[in-house]
Structure formats: structure tokens, C-alpha cells
Protein backbone atom coordinates (compact mmCIF):
# COMPACT_ATOMS: atom_id res chain seq x y z
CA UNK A 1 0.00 0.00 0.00
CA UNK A 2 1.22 3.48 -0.89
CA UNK A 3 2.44 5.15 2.55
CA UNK A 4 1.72 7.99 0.98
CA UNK A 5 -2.58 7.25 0.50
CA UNK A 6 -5.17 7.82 3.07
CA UNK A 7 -8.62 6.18 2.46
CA UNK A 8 -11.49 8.75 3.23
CA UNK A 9 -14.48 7.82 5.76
CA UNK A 10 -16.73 6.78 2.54
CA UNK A 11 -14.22 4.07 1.34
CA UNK A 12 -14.55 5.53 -1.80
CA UNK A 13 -12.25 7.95 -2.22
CA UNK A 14 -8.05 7.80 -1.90
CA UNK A 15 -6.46 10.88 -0.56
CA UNK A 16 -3.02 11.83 -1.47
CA UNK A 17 -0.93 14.71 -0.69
CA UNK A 18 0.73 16.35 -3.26
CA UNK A 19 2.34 19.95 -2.03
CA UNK A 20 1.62 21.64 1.22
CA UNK A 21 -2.17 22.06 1.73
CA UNK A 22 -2.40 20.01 -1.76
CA UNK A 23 -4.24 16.90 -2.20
CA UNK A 24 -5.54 14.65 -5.33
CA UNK A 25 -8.32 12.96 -4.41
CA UNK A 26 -8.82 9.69 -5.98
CA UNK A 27 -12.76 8.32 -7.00
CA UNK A 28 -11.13 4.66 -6.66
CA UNK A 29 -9.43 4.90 -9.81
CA UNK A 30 -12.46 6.66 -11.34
CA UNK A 31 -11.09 10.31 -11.72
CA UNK A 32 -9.00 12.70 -9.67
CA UNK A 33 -10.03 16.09 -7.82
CA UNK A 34 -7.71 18.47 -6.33
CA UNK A 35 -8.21 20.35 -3.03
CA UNK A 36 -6.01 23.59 -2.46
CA UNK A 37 -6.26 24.87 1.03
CA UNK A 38 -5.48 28.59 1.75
CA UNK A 39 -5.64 30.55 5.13
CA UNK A 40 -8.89 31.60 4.44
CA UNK A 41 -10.68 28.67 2.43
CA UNK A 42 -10.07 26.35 0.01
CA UNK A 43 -10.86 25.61 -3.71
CA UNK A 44 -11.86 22.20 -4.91
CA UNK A 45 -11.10 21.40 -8.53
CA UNK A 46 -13.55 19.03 -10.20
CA UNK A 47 -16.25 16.75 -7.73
CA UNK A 48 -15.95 13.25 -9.46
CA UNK A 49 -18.44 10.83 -11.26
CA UNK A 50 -20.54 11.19 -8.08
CA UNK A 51 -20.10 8.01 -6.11
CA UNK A 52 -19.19 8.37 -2.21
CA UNK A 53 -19.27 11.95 -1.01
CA UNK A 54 -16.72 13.99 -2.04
CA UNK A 55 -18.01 16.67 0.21
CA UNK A 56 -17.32 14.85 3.42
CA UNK A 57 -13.83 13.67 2.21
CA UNK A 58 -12.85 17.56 1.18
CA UNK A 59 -13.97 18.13 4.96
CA UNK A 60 -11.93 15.23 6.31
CA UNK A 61 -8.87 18.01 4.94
CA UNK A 62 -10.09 21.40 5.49
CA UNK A 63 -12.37 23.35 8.25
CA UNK A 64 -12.28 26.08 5.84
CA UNK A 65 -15.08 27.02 3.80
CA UNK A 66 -15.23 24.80 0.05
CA UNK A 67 -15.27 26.63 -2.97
CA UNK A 68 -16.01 24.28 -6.12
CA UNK A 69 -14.66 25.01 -9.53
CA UNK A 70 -14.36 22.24 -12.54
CA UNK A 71 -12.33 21.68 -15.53
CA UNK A 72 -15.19 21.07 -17.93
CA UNK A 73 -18.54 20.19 -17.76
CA UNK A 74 -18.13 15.97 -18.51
CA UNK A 75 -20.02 13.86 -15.71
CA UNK A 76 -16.83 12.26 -14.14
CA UNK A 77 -15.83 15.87 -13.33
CA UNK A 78 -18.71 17.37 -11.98
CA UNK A 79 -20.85 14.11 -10.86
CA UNK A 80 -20.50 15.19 -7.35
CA UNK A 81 -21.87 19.11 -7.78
CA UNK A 82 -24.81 17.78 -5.77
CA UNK A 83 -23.13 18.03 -2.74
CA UNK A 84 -22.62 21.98 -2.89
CA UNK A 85 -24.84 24.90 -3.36
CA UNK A 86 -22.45 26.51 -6.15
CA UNK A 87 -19.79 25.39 -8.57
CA UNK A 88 -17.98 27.59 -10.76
CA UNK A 89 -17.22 26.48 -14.96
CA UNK A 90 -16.80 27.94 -18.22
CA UNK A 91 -19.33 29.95 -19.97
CA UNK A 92 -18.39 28.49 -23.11
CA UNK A 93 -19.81 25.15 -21.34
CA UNK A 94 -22.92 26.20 -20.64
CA UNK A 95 -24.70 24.75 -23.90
CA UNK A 96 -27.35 22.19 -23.46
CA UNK A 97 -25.16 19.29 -24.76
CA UNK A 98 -23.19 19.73 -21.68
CA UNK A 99 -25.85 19.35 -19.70
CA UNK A 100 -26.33 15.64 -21.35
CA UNK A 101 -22.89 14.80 -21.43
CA UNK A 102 -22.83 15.99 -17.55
CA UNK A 103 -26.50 14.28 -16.33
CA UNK A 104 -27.30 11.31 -14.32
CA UNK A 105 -27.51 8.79 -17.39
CA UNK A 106 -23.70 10.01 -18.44
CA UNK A 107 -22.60 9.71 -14.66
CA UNK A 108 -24.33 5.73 -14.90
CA UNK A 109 -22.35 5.12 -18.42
CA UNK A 110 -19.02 6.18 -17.33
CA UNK A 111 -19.22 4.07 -13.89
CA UNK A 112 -20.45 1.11 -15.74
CA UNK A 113 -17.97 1.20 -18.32
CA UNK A 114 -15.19 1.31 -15.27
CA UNK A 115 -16.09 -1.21 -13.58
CA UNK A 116 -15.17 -3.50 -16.46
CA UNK A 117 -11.48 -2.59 -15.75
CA UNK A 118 -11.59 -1.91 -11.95
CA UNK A 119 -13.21 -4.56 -10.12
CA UNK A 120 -12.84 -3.22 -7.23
CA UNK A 121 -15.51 -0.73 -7.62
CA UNK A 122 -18.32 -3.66 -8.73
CA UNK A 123 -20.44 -2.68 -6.15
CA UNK A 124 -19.99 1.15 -5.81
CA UNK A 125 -23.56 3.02 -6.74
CA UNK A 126 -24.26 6.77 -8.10
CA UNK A 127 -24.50 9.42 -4.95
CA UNK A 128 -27.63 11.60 -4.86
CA UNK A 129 -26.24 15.26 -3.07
CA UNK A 130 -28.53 17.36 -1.39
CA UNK A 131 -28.60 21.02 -3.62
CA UNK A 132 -30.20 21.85 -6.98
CA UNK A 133 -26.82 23.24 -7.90
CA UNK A 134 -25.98 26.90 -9.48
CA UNK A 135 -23.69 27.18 -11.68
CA UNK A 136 -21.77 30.44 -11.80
CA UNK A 137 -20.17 30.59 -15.29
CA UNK A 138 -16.29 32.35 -15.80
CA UNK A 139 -13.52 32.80 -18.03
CA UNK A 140 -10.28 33.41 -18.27
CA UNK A 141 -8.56 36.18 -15.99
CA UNK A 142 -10.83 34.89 -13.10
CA UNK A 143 -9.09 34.09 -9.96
CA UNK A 144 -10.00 32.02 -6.76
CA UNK A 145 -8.39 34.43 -3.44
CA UNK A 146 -8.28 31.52 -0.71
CA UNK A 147 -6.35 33.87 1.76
CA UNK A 148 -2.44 33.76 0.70
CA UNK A 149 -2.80 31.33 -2.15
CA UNK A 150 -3.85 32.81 -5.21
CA UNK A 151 -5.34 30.41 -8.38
CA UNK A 152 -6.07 31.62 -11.39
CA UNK A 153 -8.03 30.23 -14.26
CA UNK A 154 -7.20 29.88 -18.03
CA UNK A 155 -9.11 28.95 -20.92
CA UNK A 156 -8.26 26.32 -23.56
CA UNK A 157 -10.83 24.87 -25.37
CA UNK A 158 -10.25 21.41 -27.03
CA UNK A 159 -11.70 18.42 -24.95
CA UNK A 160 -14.86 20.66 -23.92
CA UNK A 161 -15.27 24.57 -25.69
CA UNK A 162 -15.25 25.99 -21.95
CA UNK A 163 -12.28 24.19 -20.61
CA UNK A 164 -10.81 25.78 -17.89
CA UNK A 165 -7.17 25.65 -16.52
CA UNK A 166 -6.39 26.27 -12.95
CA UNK A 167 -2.91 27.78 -11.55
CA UNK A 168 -1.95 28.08 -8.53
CA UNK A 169 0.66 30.53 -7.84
CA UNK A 170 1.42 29.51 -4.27
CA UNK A 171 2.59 25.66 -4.86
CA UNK A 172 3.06 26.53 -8.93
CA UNK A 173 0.99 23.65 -9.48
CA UNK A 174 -1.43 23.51 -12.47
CA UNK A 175 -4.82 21.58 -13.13
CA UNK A 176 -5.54 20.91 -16.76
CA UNK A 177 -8.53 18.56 -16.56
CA UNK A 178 -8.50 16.21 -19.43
CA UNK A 179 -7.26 18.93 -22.06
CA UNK A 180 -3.54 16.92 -22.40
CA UNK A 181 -4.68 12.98 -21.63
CA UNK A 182 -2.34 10.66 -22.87
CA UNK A 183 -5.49 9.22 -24.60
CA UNK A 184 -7.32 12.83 -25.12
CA UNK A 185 -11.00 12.24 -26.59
CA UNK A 186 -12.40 14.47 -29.17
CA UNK A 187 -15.33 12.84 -30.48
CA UNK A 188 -17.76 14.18 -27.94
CA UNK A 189 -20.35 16.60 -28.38
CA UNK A 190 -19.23 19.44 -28.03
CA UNK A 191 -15.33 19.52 -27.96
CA UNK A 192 -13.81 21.30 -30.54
CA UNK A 193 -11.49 20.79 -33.56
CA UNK A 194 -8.19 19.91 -33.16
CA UNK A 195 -6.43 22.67 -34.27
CA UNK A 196 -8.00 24.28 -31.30
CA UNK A 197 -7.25 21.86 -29.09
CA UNK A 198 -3.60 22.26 -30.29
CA UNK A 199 -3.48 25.68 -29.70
CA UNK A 200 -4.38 25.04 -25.69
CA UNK A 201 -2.09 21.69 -25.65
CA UNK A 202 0.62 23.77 -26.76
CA UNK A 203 -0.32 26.78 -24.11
CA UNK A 204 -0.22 24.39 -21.41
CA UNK A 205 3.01 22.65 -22.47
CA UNK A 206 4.73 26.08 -22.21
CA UNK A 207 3.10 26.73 -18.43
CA UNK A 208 4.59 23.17 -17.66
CA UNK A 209 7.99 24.96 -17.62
CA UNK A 210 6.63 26.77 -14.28
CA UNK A 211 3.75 24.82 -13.40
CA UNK A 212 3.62 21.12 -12.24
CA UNK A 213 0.83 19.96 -14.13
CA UNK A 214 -1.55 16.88 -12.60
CA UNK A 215 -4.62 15.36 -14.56
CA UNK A 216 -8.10 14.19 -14.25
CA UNK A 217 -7.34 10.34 -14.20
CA UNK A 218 -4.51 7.82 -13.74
CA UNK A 219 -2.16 8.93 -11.34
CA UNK A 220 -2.63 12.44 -11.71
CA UNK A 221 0.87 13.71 -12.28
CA UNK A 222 1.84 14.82 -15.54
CA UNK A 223 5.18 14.90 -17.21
CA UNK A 224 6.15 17.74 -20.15
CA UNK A 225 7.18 14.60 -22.17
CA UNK A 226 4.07 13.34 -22.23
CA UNK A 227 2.66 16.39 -22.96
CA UNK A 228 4.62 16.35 -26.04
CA UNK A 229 3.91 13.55 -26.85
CA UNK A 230 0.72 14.12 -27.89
CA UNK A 231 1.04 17.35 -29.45
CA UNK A 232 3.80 16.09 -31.98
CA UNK A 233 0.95 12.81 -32.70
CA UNK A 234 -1.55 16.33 -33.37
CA UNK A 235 0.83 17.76 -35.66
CA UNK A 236 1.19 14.86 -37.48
CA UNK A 237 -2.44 13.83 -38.28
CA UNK A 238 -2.74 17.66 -39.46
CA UNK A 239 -0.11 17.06 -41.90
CA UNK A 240 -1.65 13.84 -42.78
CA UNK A 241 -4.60 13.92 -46.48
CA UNK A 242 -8.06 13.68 -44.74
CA UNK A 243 -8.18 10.87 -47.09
CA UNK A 244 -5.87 8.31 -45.15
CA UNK A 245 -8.35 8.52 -42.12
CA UNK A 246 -11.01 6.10 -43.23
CA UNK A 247 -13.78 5.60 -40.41
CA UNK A 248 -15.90 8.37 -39.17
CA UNK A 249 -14.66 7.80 -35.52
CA UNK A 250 -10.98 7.14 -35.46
CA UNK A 251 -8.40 5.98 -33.03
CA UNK A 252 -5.27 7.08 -33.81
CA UNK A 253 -2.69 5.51 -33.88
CA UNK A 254 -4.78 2.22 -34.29
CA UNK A 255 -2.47 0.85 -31.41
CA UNK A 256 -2.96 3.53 -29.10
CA UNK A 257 -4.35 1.39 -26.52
CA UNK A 258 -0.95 -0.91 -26.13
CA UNK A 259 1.12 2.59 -26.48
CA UNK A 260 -1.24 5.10 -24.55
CA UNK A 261 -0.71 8.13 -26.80
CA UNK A 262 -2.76 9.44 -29.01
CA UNK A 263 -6.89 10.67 -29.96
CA UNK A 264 -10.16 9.20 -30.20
CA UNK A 265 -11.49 11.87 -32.47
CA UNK A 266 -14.49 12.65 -35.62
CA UNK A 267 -12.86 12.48 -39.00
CA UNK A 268 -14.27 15.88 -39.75
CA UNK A 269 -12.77 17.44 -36.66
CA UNK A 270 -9.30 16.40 -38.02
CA UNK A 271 -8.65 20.32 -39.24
């Protein structure tokens, strides 16, 4: 067992620390969300697919009040917006196919689909929370004042249009969501083309020079490398004739799951 893991009160989540006043929070192997503690409260990134209660495990860290942002409005990142009375996203996500792709039926897809990988979650069930949430919509130049620590917020569209990026100043630590995935999807409703997404990918690669970046899934932390990785397999499907890419959903390369890099993306979003 990792010395380094504490298992919250539900069982469901795994708490690590990752900087002072810095924790990932694990949704058993689910998705990650990030707690930043200041002196006067503290900002949780992203609330999980919704199963345990990440609002009691957020508490197990902090006394301080909870304010919620998210990366992007996908179920496995905002599943657990129940628990709180606000939760701050992108405007650009505001759309009603975000509000599909981030509903109860999503929420019951995504969980069902991981517990063909993770057995250890075969008997975890969807969390109800107790507030009709509000969403308070931003953009880029907001910033999060948690008394001491400053964290401000980005925007890079690609994986959703209102993708946000979250960096903290304090522990120079930055939260990109799902924008740079080793595996980053595209062929969702609403994400964009992937030109765009190139355009953030390479904005964040730059900030990695300063910022430690950590992810929505796996293990959280992020190398530059990888980062890199994936932009150079971008560049070279937009080099590539639209012609080579036969199937209207592709997976590129056609390996990718043995090698981890690369897109799930819509042929006509290959521009």
C-alpha cells in the first residue's frame, strides 16, 4: 500500500498529498479532484463521477469554507456538484449538450464502463447530493483568493469549448482537466477541432515549464514529455490527407491502446 494514501471515511475515495495544503483525491481509480487549502478557504477542482461523497472527504482536509470550480462540464468531473450549493465552470460550457454529457444517465455510463477494468468498484452506486446546484459561469482572468494562495483560471478549449485551466501561484501547481490525456478524446459533443485543441495543448506545455501539471485520471501527475507527446501525434495527423483517415470515428494511432498516446477523435474534426 502506498504510505503515501489515506482512504477517506466513505471508502470511496483515496487521498493523497501532493504539495503543502495540496491533495488529489482519488474516486477509486475513477477520476482525480484536487483540493487547495489557503488561510482563508479552500478551492476544490472538479467533484468526481458522483459516487461516495466527495463533500465529506474535502472536509476530512479542510475546516475552511469549500469553494467548487471544474475543468469542464463531462459527468466524471462534476458528478458530485450535488453536494454543494455553487460550482464555478466555463461559460463556453454552458450549452445544453453539456448538460447531457454531464447528467445522471452520463454519470451511470461512465461508472459502468469502469467497472469492467476496476473490479474493485463492482459494487460502488451513483450518490444523490442534497442542492439543486448553481452554476456560476467564468472565463479566463478569473481568480480564486483563498487567503495567501492565489489560483487563477485559463481557458483552452479542445476536450470541452469551456475548458478551464487552474494555476496556482502559491505551490506553482497547475490543473488541466483532461485537455492533455495521454489518450485525449475528441469525439464528444461538443469539444472542438483539433487545431483548437492544439493551440491550448501547446499553451499548457509552455506553463509546464513553471507549473507542475496533474490530470483528471490515472495517477494524476503529468510529465512535459508526455505532454509532447501528444502534441507532436496532433501535428502529425494535421499534416496527414483527410483521405488516409477512413472511419468516421478514429483511433489514432490504431495501437494507441498498447502505447497510450494518441486521440479518439471525428474524422471531420481532423482540421
Amino acid at each position: 500500500m502506498d504510505s503515501n494514501r489515506i482512504i477517506a471515511a466513505d471508502g470511496v475515495h483515496f487521498i493523497y498529498k501532493i504539495g503543502k495544503n495540496t491533495y488529489r483525491i482519488d474516486e477509486s481509480g475513477i477520476v482525480n479532484s484536487y483540493l487547495l487549502i489557503g488561510d482563508t478557504s479552500a478551492l476544490l477542482i472538479d467533484t468526481g463521477n458522483g459516487v461516495g461523497n466527495i463533500r465529506k472527504t474535502a472536509e476530512e482536509l479542510t475546516d475552511k469554507p469549500i469553494i467548487v470550480g471544474i475543468t469542464h462540464r463531462h459527468c466524471d468531473h462534476i458528478g458530485g456538484a450535488g453536494f454543494f450549493e455553487d460550482v464555478y465552470c466555463g461559460t463556453k460550457d454552458r450549452s445544453f449538450v453539456y448538460s447531457i454529457l454531464s447528467g445522471r444517465l452520463s454519470r451511470s455510463i461512465i461508472l459502468k464502463a469502469n467497472k469492467k477494468y476496476i473490479p474493485s468498484i463492482s459494487n460502488l452506486r451513483l450518490s444523490r447530493g442534497n442542492f439543486h446546484t448553481r452554476y456560476i459561469y467564468i472565463d479566463e482572468g478569473f481568480s480564486f483568493d483563498l487567503g495567501n494562495r492565489n489560483v487563477k483560471v485559463i481557458s483552452t478549449p479542445g476536450h470541452t469549448k469551456g475548458s478551464l485551466i487552474y494555476l496556482d501561484d502559491k505551490e506553482k501547481i497547475m490543473i488541466p482537466g483532461d485537455e492533455v490525456n495521454k489518450c485525449t478524446w475528441l469525439q464528444l459533443p461538443g469539444c472542438t477541432k483539433l487545431s483548437v485543441w492544439l493551440s491550448g495543448a501547446n499553451r499548457i506545455l509552455s506553463l509546464a515549464d513553471t507549473y507542475k501539471p496533474y490530470g483528471g485520471h490515472m495517477e494524476g501527475e503529468l510529465k512535459k514529455a508526455d505532454i509532447k507527446k501528444i502534441i507532436d501525434i496532433a501535428n502529425k495527423m494535421l499534416e496527414m490527407p483527410k483521405s488516409e483517415f477512413r472511419k468516421r470515428i478514429i483511433v489514432y494511432p490504431e495501437n494507441i491502446r498498447k502505447n497510450d498516446y494518441g486521440f479518439v477523435i471525428k474524422k471531420s474534426r481532423i482540421n
